[in-house]
Protein backbone atom coordinates (compact mmCIF):
# COMPACT_ATOMS: atom_id res chain seq x y z
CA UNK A 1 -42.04 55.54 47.07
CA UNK A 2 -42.97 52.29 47.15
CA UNK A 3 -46.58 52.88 46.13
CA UNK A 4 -45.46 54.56 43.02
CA UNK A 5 -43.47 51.78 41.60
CA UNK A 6 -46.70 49.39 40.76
CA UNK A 7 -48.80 52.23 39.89
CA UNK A 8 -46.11 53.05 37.07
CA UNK A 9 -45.70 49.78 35.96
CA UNK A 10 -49.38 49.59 35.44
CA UNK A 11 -49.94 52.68 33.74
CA UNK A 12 -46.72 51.69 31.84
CA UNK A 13 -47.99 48.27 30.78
CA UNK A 14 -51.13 49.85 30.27
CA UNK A 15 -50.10 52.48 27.45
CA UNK A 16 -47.97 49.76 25.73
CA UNK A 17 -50.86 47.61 25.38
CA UNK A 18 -53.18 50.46 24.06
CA UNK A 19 -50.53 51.42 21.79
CA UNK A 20 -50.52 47.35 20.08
CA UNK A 21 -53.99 46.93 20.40
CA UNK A 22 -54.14 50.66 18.23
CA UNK A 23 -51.72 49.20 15.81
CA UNK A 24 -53.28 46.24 15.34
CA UNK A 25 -57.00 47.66 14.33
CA UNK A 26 -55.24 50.31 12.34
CA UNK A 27 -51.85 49.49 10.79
CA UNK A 28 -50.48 52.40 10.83
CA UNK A 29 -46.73 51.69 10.71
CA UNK A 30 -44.93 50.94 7.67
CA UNK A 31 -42.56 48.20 8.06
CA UNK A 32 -39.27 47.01 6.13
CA UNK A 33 -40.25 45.10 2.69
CA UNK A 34 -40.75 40.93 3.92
CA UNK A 35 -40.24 42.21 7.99
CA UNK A 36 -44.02 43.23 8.53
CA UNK A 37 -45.63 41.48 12.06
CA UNK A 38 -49.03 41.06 10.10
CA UNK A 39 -47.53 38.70 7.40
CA UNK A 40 -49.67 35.87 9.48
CA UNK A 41 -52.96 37.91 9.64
CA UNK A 42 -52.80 40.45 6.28
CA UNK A 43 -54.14 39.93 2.86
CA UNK A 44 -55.87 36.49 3.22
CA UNK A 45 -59.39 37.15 1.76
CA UNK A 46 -57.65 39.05 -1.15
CA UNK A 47 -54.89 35.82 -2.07
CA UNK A 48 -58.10 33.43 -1.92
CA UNK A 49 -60.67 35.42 -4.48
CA UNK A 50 -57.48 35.97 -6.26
CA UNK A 51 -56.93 32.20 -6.48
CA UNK A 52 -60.48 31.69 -6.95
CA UNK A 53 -60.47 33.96 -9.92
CA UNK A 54 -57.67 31.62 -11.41
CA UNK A 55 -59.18 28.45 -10.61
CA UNK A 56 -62.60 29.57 -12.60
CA UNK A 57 -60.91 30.83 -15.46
CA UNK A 58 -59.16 27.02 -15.88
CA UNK A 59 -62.17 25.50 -17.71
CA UNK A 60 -59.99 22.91 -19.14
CA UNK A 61 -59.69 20.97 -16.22
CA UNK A 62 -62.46 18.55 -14.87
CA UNK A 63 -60.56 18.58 -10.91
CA UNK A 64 -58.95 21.42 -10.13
CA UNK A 65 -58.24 22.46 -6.25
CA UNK A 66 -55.78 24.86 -4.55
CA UNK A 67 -52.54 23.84 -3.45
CA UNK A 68 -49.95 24.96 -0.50
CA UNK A 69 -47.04 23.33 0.97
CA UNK A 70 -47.02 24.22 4.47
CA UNK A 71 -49.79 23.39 7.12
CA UNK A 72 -49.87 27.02 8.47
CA UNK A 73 -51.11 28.30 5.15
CA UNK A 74 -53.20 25.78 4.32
CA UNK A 75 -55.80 26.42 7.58
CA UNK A 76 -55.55 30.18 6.27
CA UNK A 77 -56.62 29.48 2.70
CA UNK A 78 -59.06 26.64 3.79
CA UNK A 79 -60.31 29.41 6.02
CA UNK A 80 -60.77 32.16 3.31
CA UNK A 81 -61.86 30.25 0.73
CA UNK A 82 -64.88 29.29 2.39
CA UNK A 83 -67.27 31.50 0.45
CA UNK A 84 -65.84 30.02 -2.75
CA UNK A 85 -66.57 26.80 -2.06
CA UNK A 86 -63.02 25.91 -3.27
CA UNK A 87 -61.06 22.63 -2.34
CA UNK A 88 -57.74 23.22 -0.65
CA UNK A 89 -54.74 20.44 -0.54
CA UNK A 90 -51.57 20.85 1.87
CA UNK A 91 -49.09 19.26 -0.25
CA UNK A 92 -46.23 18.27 1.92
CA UNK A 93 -44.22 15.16 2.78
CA UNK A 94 -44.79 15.41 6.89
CA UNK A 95 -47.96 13.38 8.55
CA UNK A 96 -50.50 15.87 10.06
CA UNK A 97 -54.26 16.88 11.05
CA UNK A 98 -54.72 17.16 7.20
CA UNK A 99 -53.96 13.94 6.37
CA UNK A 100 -56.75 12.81 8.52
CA UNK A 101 -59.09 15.61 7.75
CA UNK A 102 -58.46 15.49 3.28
CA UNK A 103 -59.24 11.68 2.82
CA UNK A 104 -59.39 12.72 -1.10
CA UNK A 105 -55.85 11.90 -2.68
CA UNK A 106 -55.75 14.56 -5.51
CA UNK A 107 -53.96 12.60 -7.87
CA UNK A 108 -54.84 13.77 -11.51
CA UNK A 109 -56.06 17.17 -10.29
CA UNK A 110 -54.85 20.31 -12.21
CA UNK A 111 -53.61 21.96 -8.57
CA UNK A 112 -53.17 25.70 -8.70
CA UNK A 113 -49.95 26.24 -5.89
CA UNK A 114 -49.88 28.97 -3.79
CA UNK A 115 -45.86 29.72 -3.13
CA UNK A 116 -45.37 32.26 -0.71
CA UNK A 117 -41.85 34.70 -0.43
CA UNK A 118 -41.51 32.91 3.11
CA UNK A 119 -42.17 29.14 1.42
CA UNK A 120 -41.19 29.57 -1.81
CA UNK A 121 -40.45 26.25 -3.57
CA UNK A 122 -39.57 25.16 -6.88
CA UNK A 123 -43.03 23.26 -7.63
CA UNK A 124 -41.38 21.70 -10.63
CA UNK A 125 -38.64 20.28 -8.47
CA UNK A 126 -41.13 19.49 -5.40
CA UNK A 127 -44.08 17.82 -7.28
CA UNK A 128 -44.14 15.43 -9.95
CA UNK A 129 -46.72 17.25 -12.62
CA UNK A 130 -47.50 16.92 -16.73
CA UNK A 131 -46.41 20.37 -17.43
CA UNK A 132 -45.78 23.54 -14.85
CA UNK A 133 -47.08 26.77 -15.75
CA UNK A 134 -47.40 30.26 -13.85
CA UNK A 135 -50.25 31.93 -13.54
CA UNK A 136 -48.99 35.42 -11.92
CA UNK A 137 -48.08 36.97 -8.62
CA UNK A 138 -50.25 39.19 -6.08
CA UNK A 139 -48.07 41.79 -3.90
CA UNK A 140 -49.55 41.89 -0.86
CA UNK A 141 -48.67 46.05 0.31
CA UNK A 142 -49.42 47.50 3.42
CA UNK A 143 -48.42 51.45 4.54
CA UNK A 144 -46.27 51.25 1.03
CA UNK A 145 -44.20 47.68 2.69
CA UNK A 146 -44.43 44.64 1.00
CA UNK A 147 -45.99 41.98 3.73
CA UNK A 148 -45.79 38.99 0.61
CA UNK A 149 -45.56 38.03 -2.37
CA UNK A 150 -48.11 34.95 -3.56
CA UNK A 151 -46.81 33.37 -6.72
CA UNK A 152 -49.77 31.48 -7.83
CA UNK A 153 -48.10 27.95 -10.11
CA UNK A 154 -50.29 25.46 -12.33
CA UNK A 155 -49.65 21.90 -11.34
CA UNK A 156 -51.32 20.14 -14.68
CA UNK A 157 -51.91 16.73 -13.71
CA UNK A 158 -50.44 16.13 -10.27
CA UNK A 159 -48.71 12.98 -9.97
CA UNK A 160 -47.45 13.23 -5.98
CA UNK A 161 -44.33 15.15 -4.10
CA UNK A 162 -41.51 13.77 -5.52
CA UNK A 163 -39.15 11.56 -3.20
């Protein structure tokens, strides 16, 4: 009997990891609206031509860049914006690697925000701008659940976070 035992939990631990790794490559489960575990990994390259898109279409604007408030989001977007080419600021009021790594204050720049469901800020109230505008919302949908929502929010003329 004792031989059995280990060979069960093995074959046991075996299955449930075949099972993830399936449901990872394929995403076949639909999960609860906001609950989804690929929030962190899902709809990246889509948010950042997205943003892209917006950022192009802003001709008025001599510096423009993309804006997040959270660190987590802003490796992401620096990530898959890559083939755009397009700068990325972490706008936040906490000292970290970006600080070191974005020696360019963006003071002036037109800053197109990225406010997730999970971050959502008032950018007005956070930021110190000319004028805040919105420039639309991407649903990010997988197996019919909503994984996010990205609100994308015009900074004109950023002016720092506000104290």
């Amino acid at each position: 009997m004792e031989k059995e035992i280990p060979f069960f939990s093995i074959g046991f631990s075996l299955v449930l990891t075949l099972f993830a790794y399936a449901e990872l490559a394929g995403k076949f489960f639909t999960f609860p609206d906001y609950k989804s575990p690929f929030r962190d990994i899902y709809g990246f390259p889509e948010v950042a031509e997205n943003a892209d898109r917006l950022l192009k279409k802003n001709t008025s604007a001599i510096s423009k860049a993309l804006a997040v408030t959270n660190w987590t989001m802003g490796s992401r977007i620096m990530y898959y914006s890559l083939p755009y080419s397009d700068e990325v600021f972490v706008i936040d009021k906490r000292k970290d690697q970006f600080d070191l790594w974005q020696a360019k204050e963006p003071l002036g720049y037109d800053l197109l925000f990225l406010n997730t469901h999970f971050h959502e800020l008032d950018i007005g109230k956070y930021v110190r701008c000319d004028r805040v505008d919105s420039a639309g919302k991407t649903e990010l949908m997988l197996n019919g659940g909503k994984v996010d929502t990205i609100e994308f929010v015009w900074c004109r003329n950023y002016q720092g976070v506000r104290p």
